[in-house]
Protein backbone atom coordinates (compact mmCIF):
# COMPACT_ATOMS: atom_id res chain seq x y z
CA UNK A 1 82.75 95.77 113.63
CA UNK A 2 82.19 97.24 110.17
CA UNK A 3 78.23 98.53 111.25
CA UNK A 4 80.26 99.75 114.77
CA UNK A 5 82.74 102.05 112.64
CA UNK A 6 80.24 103.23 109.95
CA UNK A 7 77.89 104.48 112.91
CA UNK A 8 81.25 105.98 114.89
CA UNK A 9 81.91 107.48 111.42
CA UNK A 10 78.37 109.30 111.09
CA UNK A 11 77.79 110.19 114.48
CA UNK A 12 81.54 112.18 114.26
CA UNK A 13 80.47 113.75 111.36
CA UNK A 14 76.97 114.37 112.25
CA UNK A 15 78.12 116.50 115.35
CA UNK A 16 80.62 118.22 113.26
CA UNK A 17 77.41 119.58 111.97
CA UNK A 18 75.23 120.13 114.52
CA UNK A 19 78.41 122.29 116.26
CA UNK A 20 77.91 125.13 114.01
CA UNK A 21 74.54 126.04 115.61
CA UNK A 22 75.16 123.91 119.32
CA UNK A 23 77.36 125.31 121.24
CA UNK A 24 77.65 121.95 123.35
CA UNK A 25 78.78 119.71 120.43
CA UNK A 26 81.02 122.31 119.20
CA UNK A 27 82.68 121.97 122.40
CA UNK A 28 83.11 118.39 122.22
CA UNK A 29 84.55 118.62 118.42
CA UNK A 30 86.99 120.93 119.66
CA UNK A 31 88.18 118.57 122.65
CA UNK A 32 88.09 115.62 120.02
CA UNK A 33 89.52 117.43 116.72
CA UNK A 34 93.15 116.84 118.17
CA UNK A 35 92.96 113.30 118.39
CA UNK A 36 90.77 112.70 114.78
CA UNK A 37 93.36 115.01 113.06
CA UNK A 38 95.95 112.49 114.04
CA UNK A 39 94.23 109.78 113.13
CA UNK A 40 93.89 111.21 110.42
CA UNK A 41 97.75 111.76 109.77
CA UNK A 42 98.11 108.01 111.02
CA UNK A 43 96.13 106.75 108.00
CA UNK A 44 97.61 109.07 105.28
CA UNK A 45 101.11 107.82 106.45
CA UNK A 46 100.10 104.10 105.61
CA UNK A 47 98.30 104.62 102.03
CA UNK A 48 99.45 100.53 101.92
CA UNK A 49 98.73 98.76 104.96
CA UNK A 50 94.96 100.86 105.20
CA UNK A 51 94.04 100.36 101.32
CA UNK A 52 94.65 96.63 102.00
CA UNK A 53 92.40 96.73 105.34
CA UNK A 54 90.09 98.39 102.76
CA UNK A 55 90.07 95.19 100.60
CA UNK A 56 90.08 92.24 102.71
CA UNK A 57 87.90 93.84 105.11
CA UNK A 58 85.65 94.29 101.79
CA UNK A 59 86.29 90.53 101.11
CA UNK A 60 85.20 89.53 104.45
CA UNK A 61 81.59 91.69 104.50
CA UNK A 62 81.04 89.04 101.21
CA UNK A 63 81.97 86.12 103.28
CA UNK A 64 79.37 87.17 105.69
CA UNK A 65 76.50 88.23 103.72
CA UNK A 66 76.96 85.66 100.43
CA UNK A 67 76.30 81.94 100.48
CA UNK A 68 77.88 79.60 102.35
CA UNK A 69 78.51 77.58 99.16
CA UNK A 70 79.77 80.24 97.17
CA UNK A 71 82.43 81.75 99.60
CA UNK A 72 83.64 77.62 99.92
CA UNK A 73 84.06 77.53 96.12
CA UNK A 74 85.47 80.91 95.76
CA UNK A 75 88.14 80.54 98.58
CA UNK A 76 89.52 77.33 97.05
CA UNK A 77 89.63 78.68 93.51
CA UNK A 78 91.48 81.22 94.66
CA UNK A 79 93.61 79.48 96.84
CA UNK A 80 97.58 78.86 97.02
CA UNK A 81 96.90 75.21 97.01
CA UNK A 82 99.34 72.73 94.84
CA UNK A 83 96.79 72.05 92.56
CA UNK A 84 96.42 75.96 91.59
CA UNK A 85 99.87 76.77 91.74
CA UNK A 86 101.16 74.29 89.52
CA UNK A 87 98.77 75.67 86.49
CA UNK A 88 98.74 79.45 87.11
CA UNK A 89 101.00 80.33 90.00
CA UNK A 90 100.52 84.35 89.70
CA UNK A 91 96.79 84.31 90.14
CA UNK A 92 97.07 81.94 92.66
CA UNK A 93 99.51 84.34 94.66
CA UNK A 94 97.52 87.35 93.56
CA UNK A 95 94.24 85.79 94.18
CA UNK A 96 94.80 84.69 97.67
CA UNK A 97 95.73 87.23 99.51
CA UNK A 98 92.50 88.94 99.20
CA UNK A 99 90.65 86.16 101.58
CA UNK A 100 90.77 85.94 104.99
CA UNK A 101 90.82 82.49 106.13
CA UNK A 102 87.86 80.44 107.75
CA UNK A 103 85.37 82.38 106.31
CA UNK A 104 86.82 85.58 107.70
CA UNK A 105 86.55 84.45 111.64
CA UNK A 106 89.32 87.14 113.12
CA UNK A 107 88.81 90.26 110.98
CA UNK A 108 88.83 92.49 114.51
CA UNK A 109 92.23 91.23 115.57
CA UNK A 110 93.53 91.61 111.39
CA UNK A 111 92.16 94.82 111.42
CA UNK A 112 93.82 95.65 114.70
CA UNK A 113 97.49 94.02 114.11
CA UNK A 114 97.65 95.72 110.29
CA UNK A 115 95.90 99.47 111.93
CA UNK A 116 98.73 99.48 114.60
CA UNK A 117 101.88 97.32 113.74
CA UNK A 118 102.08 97.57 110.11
CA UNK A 119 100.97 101.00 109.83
CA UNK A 120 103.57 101.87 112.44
CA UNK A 121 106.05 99.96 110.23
CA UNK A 122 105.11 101.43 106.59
CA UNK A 123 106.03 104.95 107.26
CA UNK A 124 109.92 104.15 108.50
CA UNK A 125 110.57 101.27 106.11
CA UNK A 126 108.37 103.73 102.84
CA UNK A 127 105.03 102.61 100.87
CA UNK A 128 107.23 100.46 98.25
CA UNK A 129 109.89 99.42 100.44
CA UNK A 130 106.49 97.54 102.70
CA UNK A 131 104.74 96.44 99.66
CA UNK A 132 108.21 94.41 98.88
CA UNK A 133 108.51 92.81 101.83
CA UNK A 134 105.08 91.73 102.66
CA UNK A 135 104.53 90.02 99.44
CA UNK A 136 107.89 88.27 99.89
CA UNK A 137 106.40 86.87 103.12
CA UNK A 138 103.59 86.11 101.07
CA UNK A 139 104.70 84.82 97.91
CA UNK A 140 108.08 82.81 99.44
CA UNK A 141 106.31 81.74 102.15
CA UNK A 142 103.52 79.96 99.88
CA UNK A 143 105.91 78.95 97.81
CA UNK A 144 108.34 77.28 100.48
CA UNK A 145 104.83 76.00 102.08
CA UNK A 146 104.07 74.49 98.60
CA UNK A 147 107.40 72.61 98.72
CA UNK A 148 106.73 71.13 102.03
CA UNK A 149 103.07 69.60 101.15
CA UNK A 150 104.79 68.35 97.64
CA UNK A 151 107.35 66.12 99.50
CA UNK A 152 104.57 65.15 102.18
CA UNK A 153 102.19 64.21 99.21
CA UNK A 154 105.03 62.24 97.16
CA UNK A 155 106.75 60.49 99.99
CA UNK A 156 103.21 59.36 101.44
CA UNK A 157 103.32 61.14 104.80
CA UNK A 158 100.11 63.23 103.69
CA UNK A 159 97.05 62.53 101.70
CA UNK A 160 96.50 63.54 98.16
CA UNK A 161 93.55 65.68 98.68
CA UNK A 162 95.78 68.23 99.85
CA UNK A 163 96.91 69.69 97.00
CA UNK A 164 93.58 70.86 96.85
CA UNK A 165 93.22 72.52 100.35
CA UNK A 166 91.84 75.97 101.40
CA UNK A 167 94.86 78.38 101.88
CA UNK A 168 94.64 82.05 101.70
CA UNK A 169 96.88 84.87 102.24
CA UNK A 170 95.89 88.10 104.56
CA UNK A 171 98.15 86.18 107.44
CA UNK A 172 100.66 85.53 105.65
CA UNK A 173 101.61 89.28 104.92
CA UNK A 174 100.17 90.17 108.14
CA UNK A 175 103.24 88.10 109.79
CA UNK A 176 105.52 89.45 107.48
CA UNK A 177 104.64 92.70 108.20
CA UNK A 178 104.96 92.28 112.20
CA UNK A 179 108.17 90.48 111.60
CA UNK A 180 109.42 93.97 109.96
CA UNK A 181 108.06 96.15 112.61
CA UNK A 182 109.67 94.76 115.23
CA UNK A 183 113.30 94.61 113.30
CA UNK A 184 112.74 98.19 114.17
CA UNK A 185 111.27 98.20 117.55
CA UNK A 186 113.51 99.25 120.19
CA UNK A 187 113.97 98.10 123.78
CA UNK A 188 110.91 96.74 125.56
CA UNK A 189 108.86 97.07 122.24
CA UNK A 190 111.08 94.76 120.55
CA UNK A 191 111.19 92.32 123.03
CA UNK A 192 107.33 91.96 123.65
CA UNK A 193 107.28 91.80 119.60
CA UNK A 194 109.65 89.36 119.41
CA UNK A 195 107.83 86.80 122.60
CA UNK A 196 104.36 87.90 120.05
CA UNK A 197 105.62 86.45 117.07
CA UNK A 198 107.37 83.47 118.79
CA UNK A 199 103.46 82.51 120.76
CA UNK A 200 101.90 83.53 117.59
CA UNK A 201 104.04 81.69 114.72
CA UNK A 202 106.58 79.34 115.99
CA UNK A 203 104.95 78.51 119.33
CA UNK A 204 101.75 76.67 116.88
CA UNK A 205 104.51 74.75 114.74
CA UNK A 206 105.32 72.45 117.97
CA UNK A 207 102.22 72.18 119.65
CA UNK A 208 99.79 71.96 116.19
CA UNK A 209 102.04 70.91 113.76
CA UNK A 210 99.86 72.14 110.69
CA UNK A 211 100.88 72.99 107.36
CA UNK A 212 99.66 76.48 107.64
CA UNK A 213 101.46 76.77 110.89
CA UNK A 214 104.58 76.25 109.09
CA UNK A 215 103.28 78.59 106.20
CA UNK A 216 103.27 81.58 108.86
CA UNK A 217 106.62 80.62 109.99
CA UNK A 218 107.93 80.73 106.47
CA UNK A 219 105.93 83.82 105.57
CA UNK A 220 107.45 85.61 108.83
CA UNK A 221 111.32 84.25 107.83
CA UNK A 222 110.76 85.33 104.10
CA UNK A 223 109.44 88.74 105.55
CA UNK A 224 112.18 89.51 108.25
CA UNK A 225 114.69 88.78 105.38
CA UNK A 226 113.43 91.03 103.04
CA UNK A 227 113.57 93.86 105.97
CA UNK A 228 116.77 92.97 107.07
CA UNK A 229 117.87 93.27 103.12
CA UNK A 230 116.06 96.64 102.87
CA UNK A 231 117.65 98.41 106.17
CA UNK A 232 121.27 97.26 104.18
CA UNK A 233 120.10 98.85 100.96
CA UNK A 234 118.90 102.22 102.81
CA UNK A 235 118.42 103.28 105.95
CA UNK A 236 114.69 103.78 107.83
CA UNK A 237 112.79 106.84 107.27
CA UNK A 238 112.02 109.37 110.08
CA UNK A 239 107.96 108.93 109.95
CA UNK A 240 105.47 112.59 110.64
CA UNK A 241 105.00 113.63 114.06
CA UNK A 242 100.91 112.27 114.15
CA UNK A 243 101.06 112.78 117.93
CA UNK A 244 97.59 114.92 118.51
CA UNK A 245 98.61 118.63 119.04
CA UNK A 246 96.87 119.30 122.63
CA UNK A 247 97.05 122.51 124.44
CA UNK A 248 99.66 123.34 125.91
CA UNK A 249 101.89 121.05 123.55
CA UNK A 250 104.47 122.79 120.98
CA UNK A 251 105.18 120.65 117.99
CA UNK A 252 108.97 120.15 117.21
């Protein structure tokens, strides 16, 4: 995916170029300038959510390219584990949520769900108002997750060695993030979000009945009640028209 958007990337700006002396590819820039302008605008009015595909999508190229060995022993260093938490809980948190889990399988559909639903959420909610709720799906819900694999440990319903288990955090604000967006949704947007984060999070907890299926569930809670909070404090933000202007289209 990352070679596929590097080569997208050149070839755009490559025929940028070649338009000033081809009259063909200038053409074709000025059918496509519309639509990369508003990507364009899309980005810049989600500084938050596309910084952060920036970093764990950075995280994940390591994963790929660096030893097996080392990404194993980096990932559970850095994990919110009991075992970490207990002895330095803010790195632990902090550390975390730069990872995405099993050795970054997914990164397509992250990148996807944070490019479209949480970038569509950061603009009406604001930058710091996002950045709150996200990490209180992913800082509650690890905690409330840590809770749950405490009691399982001391009342003998799970093994020991769990406190030293693999979990990172990328999903965790990723559900928290959805679980925002669709608090604003509207109609049949809302509902579909809604029946996405019910197969996607609470569906697993009763047919998988993991630990980190209950983590997402309490990321997603901690994460619609910090939205819920923030739309008492103020009210949502109108977000930029990033519609592409077309001709024949008048901009509002």
């Amino acid at each position: 995916m990352i070679t596929s958007f590097l080569v997208v990337t050149l070839a755009w700006y490559a025929l940028r170029g070649l338009a000033r002396w081809w009259a063909w590819a200038g053409r074709v820039v000025g059918r496509l300038s519309p639509y990369t302008r508003g990507l364009h605008a899309w980005v810049l009015a989600a500084p938050a959510t596309f910084v952060y595909i920036a970093v764990f999508t950075s995280s994940t190229l390591l994963q790929k390219t660096a030893p097996r060995a080392l990404i194993n022993l980096l990932t559970t260093i850095q994990s919110t584990n009991l075992a970490h938490l207990s002895t330095r809980p803010l790195i632990a948190l902090a550390d975390s949520a730069l990872w995405v889990a099993d050795k970054g399988s997914g990164l397509v559909f992250y990148v996807a769900v944070f490019a479209s639903v949480v970038a569509w959420a950061e603009p009406r909610y604001g930058t710091p108002r996002i950045i709150v709720i996200v990490l209180c799906g992913h800082v509650f819900g690890s905690l409330l997750t840590a809770v749950v694999e405490w009691h399982a440990i001391e009342t003998g319903k799970a093994p020991a060695r769990l406190a030293h288990t693999t979990d990172v955090g990328v999903s965790y604000i990723m559900v928290a993030g959805c679980a925002a967006a669709v608090v604003l949704m509207r109609g049949r947007w809302r509902i579909a979000g809604a029946m996405a984060l019910g197969a996607g999070v609470v569906l697993p907890v009763f047919v998988t009945h993991t630990i980190w299926d209950l983590g997402h569930l309490f990321a997603t809670a901690c994460g619609l009640a910090a939205a819920l909070l923030s739309l008492r404090l103020a009210p949502p933000r109108t977000p930029p028209d990033v519609r592409p202007c077309l001709p024949g289209r008048t901009v509002p």
